[in-house]
Protein backbone atom coordinates (compact mmCIF):
# COMPACT_ATOMS: atom_id res chain seq x y z
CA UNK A 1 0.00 0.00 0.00
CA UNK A 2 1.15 3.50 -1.25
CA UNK A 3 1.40 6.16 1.86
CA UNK A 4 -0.20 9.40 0.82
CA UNK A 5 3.41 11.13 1.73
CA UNK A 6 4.83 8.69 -1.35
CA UNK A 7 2.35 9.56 -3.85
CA UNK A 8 4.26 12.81 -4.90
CA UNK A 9 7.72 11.09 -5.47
CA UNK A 10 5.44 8.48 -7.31
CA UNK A 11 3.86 10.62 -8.89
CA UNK A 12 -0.43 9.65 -9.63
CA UNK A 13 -2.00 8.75 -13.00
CA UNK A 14 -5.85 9.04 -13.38
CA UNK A 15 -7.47 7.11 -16.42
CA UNK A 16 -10.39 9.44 -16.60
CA UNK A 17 -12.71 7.29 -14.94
CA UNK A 18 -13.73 11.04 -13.83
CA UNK A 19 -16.03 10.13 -17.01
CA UNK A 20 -17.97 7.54 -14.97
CA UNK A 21 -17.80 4.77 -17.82
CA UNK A 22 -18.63 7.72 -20.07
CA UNK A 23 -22.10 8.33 -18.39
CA UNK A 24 -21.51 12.00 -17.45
CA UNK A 25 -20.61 12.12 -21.41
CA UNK A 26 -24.02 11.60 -22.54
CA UNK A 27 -27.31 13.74 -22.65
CA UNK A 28 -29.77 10.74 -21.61
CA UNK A 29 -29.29 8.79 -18.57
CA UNK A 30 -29.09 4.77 -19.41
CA UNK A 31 -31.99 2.75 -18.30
CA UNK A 32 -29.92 0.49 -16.07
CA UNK A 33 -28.84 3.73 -14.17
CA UNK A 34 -32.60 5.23 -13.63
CA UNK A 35 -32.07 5.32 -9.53
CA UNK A 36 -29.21 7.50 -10.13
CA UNK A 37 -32.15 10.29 -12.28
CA UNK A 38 -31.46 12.57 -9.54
CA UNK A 39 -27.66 12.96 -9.54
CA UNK A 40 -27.68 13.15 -13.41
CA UNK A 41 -30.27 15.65 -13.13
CA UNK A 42 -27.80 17.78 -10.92
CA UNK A 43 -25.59 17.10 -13.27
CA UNK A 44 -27.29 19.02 -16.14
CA UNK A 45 -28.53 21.49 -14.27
CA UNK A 46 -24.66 22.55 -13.66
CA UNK A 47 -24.40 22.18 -17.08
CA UNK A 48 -27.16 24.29 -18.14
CA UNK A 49 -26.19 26.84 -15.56
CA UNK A 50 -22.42 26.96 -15.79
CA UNK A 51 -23.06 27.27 -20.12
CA UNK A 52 -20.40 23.85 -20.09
CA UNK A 53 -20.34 21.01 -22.81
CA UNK A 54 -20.24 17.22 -20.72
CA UNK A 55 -16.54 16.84 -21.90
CA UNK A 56 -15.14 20.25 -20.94
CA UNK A 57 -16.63 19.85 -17.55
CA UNK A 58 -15.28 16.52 -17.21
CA UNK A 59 -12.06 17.85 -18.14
CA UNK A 60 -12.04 20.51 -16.14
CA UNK A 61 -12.76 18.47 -13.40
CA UNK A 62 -9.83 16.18 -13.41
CA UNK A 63 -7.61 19.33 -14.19
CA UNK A 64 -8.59 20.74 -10.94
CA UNK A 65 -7.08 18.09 -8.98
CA UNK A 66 -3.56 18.40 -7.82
CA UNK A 67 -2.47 15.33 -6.72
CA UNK A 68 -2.90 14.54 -10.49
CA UNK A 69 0.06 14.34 -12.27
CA UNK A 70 -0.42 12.65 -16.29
CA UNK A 71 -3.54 11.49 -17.57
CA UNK A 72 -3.95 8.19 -19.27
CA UNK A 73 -6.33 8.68 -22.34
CA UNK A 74 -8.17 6.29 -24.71
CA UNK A 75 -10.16 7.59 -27.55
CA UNK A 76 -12.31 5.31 -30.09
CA UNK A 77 -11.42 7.87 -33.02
CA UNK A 78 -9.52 10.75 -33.96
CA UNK A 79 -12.65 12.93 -33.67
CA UNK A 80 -12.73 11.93 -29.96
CA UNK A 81 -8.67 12.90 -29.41
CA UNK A 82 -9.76 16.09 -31.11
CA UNK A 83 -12.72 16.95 -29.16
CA UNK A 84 -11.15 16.65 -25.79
CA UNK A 85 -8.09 18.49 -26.90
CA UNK A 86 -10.55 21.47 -28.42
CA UNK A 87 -12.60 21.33 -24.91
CA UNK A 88 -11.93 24.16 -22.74
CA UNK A 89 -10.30 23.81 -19.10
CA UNK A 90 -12.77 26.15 -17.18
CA UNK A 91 -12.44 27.19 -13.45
CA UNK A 92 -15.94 26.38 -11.91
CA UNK A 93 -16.75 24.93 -8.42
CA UNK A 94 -18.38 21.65 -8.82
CA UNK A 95 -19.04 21.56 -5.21
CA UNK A 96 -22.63 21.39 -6.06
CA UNK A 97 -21.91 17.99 -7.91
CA UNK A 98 -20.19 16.62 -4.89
CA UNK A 99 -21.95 13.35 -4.22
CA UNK A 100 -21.62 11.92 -0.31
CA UNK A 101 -22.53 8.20 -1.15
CA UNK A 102 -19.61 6.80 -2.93
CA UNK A 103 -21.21 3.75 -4.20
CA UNK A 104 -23.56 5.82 -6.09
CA UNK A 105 -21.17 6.52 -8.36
CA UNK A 106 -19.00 3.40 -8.04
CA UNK A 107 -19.45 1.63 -11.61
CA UNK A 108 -18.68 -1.68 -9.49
CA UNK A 109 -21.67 -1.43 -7.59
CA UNK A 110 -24.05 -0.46 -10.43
């Protein structure tokens, strides 16, 4: 097990999962995910209010966080690569997407 006061010689690599399995990517909630209407509506309505696409808040997101230090990306296209390199890095709280129940959003326990 990795002490916290090692993970800045280490260094940390996120994989995006920030993306939730891509479901904060898309505009309609999947069926399989309907008791989790209320978070995703949350979701958009930060959207809606903060005038942010899915992918630059997403992005944005794991920008923000400083014990981040390289990404790991996968892309199915080069119109994907393109579109998250286009997508603005904006500095917005998303305290108001803070979720306390981890296994809500915990693709494992979906």
């Amino acid at each position: 097990m990795v002490k916290h006061k090692d993970l800045k010689r280490l260094g940390l690599h996120c994989n995006l999962g920030v993306f939730l399995q891509g479901v904060l990517l898309t505009s309609l909630l999947p069926h399989r995910l309907q008791k989790l209407t209320d978070l995703f509506d949350n979701w958009q309505a930060f959207l809606r209010k903060n005038e942010m696409s899915t992918l630059s808040a997403c992005k944005s997101f794991a920008a923000a966080q400083d014990c981040i230090d390289h990404w790991v990306l996968g892309f199915e296209n080069y119109a994907q690569l393109e579109a998250f390199i286009a997508a603005p890095v904006q500095n917005v709280s998303m305290q108001s997407c803070a979720v306390k129940d981890i296994d809500r959003v915990n693709p494992s326990k979906w």
